[in-house]
Protein backbone atom coordinates (compact mmCIF):
# COMPACT_ATOMS: atom_id res chain seq x y z
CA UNK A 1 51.45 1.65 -31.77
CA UNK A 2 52.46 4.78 -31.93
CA UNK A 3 56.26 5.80 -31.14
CA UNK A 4 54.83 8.56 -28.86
CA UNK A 5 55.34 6.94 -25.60
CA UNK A 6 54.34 9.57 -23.21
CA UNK A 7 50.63 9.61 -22.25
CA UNK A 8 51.31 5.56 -21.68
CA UNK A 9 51.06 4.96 -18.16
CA UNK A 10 50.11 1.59 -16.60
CA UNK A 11 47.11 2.76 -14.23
CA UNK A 12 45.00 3.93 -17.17
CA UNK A 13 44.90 1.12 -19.58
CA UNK A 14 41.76 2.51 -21.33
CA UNK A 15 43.39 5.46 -22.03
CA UNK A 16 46.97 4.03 -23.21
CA UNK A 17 44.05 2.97 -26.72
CA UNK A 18 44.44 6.67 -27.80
CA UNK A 19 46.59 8.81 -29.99
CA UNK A 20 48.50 10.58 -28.70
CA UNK A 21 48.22 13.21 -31.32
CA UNK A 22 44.11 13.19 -30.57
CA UNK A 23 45.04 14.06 -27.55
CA UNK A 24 47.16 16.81 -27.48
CA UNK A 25 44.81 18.58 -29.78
CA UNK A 26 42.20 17.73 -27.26
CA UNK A 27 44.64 20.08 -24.99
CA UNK A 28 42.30 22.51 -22.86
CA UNK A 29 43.32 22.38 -19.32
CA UNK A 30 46.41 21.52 -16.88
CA UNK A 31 45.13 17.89 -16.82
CA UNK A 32 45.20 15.23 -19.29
CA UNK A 33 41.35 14.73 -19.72
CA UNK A 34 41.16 10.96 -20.07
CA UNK A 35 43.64 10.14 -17.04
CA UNK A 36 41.29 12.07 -14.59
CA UNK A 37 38.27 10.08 -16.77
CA UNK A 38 38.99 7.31 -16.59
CA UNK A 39 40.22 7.34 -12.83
CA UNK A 40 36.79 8.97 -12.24
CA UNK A 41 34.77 6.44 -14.18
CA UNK A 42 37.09 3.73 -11.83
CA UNK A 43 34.25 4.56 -8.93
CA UNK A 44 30.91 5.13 -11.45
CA UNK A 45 28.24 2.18 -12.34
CA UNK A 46 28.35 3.29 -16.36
CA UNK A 47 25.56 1.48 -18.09
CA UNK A 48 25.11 1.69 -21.99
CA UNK A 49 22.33 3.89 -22.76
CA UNK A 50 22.45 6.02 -19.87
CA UNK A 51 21.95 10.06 -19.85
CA UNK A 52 25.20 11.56 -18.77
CA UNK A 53 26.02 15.54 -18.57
CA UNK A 54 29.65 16.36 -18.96
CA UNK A 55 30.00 19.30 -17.45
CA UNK A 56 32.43 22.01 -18.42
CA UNK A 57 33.60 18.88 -20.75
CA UNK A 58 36.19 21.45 -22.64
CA UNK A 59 37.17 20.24 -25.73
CA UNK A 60 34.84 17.20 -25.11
CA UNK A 61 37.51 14.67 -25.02
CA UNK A 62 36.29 13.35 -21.81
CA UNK A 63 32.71 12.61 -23.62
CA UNK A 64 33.67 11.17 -26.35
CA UNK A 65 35.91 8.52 -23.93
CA UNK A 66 32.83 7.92 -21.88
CA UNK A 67 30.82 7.27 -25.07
CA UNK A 68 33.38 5.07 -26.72
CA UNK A 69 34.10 3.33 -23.27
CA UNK A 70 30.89 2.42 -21.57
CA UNK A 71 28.17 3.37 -24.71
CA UNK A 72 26.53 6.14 -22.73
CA UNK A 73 25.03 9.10 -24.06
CA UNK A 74 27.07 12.55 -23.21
CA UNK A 75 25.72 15.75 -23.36
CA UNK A 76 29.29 17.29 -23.86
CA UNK A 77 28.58 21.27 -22.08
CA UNK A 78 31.35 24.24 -21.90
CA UNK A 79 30.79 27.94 -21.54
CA UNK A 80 34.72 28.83 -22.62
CA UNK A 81 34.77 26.27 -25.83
CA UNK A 82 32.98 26.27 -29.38
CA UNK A 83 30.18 23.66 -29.80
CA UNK A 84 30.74 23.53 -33.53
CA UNK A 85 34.72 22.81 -32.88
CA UNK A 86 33.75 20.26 -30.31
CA UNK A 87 31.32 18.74 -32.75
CA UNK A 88 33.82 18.47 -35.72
CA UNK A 89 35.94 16.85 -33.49
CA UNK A 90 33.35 14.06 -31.86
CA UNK A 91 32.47 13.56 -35.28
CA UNK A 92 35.95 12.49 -36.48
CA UNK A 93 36.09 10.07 -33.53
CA UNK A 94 32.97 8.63 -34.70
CA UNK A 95 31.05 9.33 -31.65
CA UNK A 96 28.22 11.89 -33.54
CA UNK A 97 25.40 9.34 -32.11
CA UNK A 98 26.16 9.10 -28.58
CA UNK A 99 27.96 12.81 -27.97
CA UNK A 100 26.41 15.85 -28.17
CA UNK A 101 27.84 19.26 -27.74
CA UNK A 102 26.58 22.57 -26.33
CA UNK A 103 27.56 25.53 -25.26
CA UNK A 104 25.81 26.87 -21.94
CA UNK A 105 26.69 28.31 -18.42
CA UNK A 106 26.83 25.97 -15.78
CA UNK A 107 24.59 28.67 -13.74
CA UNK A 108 22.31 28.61 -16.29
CA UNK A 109 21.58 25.07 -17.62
CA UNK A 110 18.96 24.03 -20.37
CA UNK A 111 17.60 20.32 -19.23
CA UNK A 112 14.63 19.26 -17.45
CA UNK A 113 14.40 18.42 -13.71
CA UNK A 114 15.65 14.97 -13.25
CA UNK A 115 17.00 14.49 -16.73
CA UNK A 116 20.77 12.63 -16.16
CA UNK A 117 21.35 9.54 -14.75
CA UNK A 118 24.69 10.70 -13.98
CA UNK A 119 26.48 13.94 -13.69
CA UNK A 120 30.05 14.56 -14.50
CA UNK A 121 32.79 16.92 -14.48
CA UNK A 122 36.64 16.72 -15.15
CA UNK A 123 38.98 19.22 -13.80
CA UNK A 124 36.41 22.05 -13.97
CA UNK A 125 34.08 21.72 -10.92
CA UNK A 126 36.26 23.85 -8.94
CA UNK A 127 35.57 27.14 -11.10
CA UNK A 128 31.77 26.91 -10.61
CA UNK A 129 30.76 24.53 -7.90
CA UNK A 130 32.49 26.05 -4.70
CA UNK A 131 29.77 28.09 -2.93
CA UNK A 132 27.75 26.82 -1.07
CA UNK A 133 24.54 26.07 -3.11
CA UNK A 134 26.01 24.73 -6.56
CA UNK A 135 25.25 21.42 -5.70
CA UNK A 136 21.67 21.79 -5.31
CA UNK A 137 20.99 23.68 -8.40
CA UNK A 138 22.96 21.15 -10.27
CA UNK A 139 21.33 18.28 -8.56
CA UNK A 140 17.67 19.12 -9.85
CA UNK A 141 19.31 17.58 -13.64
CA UNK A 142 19.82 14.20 -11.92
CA UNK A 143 17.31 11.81 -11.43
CA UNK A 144 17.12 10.59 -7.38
CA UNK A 145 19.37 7.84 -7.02
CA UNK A 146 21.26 9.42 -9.77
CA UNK A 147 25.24 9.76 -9.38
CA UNK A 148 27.65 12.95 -9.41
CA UNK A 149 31.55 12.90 -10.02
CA UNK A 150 34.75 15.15 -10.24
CA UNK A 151 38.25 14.29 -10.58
CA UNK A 152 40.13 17.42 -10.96
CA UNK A 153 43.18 19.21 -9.80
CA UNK A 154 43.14 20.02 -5.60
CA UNK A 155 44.79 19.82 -2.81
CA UNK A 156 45.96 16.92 -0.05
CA UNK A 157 45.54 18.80 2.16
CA UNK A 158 43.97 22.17 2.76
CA UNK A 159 46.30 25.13 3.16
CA UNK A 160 46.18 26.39 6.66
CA UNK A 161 47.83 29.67 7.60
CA UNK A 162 50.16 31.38 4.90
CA UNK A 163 50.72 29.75 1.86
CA UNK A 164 54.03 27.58 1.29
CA UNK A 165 56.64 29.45 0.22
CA UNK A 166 57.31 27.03 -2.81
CA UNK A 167 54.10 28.18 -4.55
CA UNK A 168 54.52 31.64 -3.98
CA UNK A 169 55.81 32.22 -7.63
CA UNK A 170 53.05 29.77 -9.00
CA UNK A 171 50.04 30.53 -7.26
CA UNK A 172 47.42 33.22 -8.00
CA UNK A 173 44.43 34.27 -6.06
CA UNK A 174 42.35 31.28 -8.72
CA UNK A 175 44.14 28.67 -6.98
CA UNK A 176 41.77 29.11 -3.87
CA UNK A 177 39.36 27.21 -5.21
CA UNK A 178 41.01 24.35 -5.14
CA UNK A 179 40.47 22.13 -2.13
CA UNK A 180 41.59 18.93 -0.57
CA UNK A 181 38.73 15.69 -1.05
CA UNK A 182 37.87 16.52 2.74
CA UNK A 183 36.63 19.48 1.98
CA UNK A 184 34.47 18.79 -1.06
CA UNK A 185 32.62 15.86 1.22
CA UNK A 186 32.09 18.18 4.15
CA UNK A 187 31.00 20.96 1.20
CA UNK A 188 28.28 18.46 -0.06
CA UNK A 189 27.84 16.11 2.47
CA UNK A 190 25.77 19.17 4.98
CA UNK A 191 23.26 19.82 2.43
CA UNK A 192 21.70 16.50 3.30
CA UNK A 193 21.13 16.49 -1.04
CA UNK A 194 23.47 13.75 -1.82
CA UNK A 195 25.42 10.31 -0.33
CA UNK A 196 28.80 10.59 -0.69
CA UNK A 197 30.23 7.11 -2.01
CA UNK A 198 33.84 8.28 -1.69
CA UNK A 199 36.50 11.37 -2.18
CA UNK A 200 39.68 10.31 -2.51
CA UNK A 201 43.35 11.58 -3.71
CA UNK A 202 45.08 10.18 -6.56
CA UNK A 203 47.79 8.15 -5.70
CA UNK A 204 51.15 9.75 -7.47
CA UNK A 205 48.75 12.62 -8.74
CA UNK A 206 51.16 14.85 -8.39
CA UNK A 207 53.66 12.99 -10.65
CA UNK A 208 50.67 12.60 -13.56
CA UNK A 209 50.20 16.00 -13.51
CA UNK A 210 53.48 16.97 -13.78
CA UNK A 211 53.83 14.54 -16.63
CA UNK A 212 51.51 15.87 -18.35
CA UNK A 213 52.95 19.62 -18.17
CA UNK A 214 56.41 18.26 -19.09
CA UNK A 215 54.97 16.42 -22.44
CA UNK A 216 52.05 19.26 -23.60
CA UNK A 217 53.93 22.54 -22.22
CA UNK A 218 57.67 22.06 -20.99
CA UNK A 219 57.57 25.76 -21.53
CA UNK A 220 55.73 26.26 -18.36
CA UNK A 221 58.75 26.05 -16.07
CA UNK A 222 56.86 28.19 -13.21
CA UNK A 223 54.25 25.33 -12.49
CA UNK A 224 56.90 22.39 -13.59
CA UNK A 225 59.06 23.84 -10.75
CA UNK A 226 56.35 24.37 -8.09
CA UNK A 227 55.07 20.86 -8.66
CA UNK A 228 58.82 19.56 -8.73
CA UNK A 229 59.11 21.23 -5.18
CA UNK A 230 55.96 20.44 -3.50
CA UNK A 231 56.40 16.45 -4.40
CA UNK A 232 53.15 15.57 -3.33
CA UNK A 233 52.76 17.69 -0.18
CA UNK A 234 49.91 19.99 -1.02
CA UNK A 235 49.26 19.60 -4.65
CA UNK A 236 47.77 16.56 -6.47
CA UNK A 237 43.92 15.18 -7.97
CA UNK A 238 41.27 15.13 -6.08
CA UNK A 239 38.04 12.33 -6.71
CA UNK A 240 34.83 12.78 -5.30
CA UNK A 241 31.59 11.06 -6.09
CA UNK A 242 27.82 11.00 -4.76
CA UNK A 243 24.44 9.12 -5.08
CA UNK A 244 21.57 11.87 -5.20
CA UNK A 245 18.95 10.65 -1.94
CA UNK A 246 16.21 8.93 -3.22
CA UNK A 247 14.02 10.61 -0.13
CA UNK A 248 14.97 14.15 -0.90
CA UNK A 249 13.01 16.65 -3.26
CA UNK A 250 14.38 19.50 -4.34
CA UNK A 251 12.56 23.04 -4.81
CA UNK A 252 12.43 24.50 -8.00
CA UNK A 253 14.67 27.93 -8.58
CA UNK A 254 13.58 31.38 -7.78
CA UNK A 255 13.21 33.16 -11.42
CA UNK A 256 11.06 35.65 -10.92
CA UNK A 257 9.11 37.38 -7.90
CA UNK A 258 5.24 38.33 -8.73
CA UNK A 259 4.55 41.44 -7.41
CA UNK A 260 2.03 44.09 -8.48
CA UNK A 261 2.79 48.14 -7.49
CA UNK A 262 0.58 49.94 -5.84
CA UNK A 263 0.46 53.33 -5.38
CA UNK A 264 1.09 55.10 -1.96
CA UNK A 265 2.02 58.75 -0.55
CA UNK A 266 5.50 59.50 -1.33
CA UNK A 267 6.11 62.71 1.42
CA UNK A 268 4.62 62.51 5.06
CA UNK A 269 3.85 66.02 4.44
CA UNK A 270 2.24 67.79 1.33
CA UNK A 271 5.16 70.37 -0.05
CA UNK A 272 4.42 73.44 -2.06
């Protein structure tokens, strides 16, 4: 065991398996990926052999868990990091036949209709999947009956009237994207796409993610400080996760118009 003690923590025992070193130089958000994975995965039916996007997977250490945990096959997708990098690295965790990296835009994804039997995304939802038809252009990639999940860094509760003065130095106008779990299920739930199964809050999130600034970046006092001083009020992790409706069919995307010009009079008049 390594003498690294700090990513240990009792209510992720899958996680507690993993080197600490592996993950720090998994580092590639203000979350420790497997934590929010494995909390996520806590409310997912993972089958071996199933067809699961990671979406916005980062340094794909999130895919590479699912792989090695349940034997599902991850398509490990991120606009911001290098394929090649992320492949290196699934193939030093052995994972080269169940995890495959690519780099594409969430807005723009490369997989046939109904492709995924489940549809995943760790502490990255929030920068793509807020307005207020995300959901159904994702939800073409899963097949009906098909689940979707996030786990990512939100809110308890949402922020009503001016912001706390204790995140005044911390927040910047990025931060309004995150949301409490309310607000994702009313966000999803109107569409009439998707069954929500449950969106929750992290119990203690606040303390994991303040753990995990103090052992990655104790540099960051700003954020330490804010999450010191909100204790749990506003800030923590946020779970939600959905069943795609067997009943409902979804229409394909707009990508072109046809239209063929025709010529008409420009000016009412004739000019000289």
């Amino acid at each position: 065991m390594p003498s690294d003690s700090s990513f240990l923590c009792d209510a992720f025992p899958r996680s507690n398996r993993y080197h600490p070193d592996w993950i720090r130089a998994s580092l590639g958000g203000g979350a420790h990926p497997l934590w929010l994975t494995e909390w996520l995965t806590q409310a997912l039916d993972l089958r071996p052999g199933m067809k699961v996007l990671d979406l916005g997977c980062g340094r794909a250490a999130s895919s590479v868990f699912l792989h090695q945990e349940f034997g599902v096959h991850v398509w490990a997708v991120d606009l911001w990091y290098s394929a090649t990098e992320n492949a290196r690295r699934v193939a030093d965790a052995g994972a080269s036949q169940g995890v495959f990296p690519l780099r594409a835009n969430a807005r723009a994804l490369p997989f046939p209709d109904e492709y995924f039997d489940a549809i995943v995304s760790v502490d990255s939802f929030m920068y793509y999947g807020t307005d207020d038809t995300y959901l159904a252009e994702l939800a073409r990639f899963l097949k009906p009956g098909g689940v979707i999940g996030i786990a990512q860094a939100g809110l308890i509760h949402e922020i009503e009237g001016d912001l706390p003065e204790h995140l005044r130095t911390w927040w910047e106008p990025g931060c309004w994207s995150l949301h409490a779990a309310d607000w994702w299920r009313r966000h999803w739930d109107r569409l009439g796409i998707v069954q929500i199964q449950c969106a929750d809050t992290m119990p203690e999130g606040w303390r994991r993610w303040l753990d995990w600034h103090l052992a990655v970046c104790p540099e960051n006092r700003v954020e330490i400080e804010a999450l010191q001083a909100d204790a749990g009020r506003t800030l923590g992790y946020v779970r939600v996760v959905a069943q795609r409706r067997e009943e409902v069919r979804l229409d394909p995307p707009i990508t072109t118009i046809p239209t063929e010009y025709t010529a008409t009079p420009f000016w009412r008049e004739a000019r000289g």
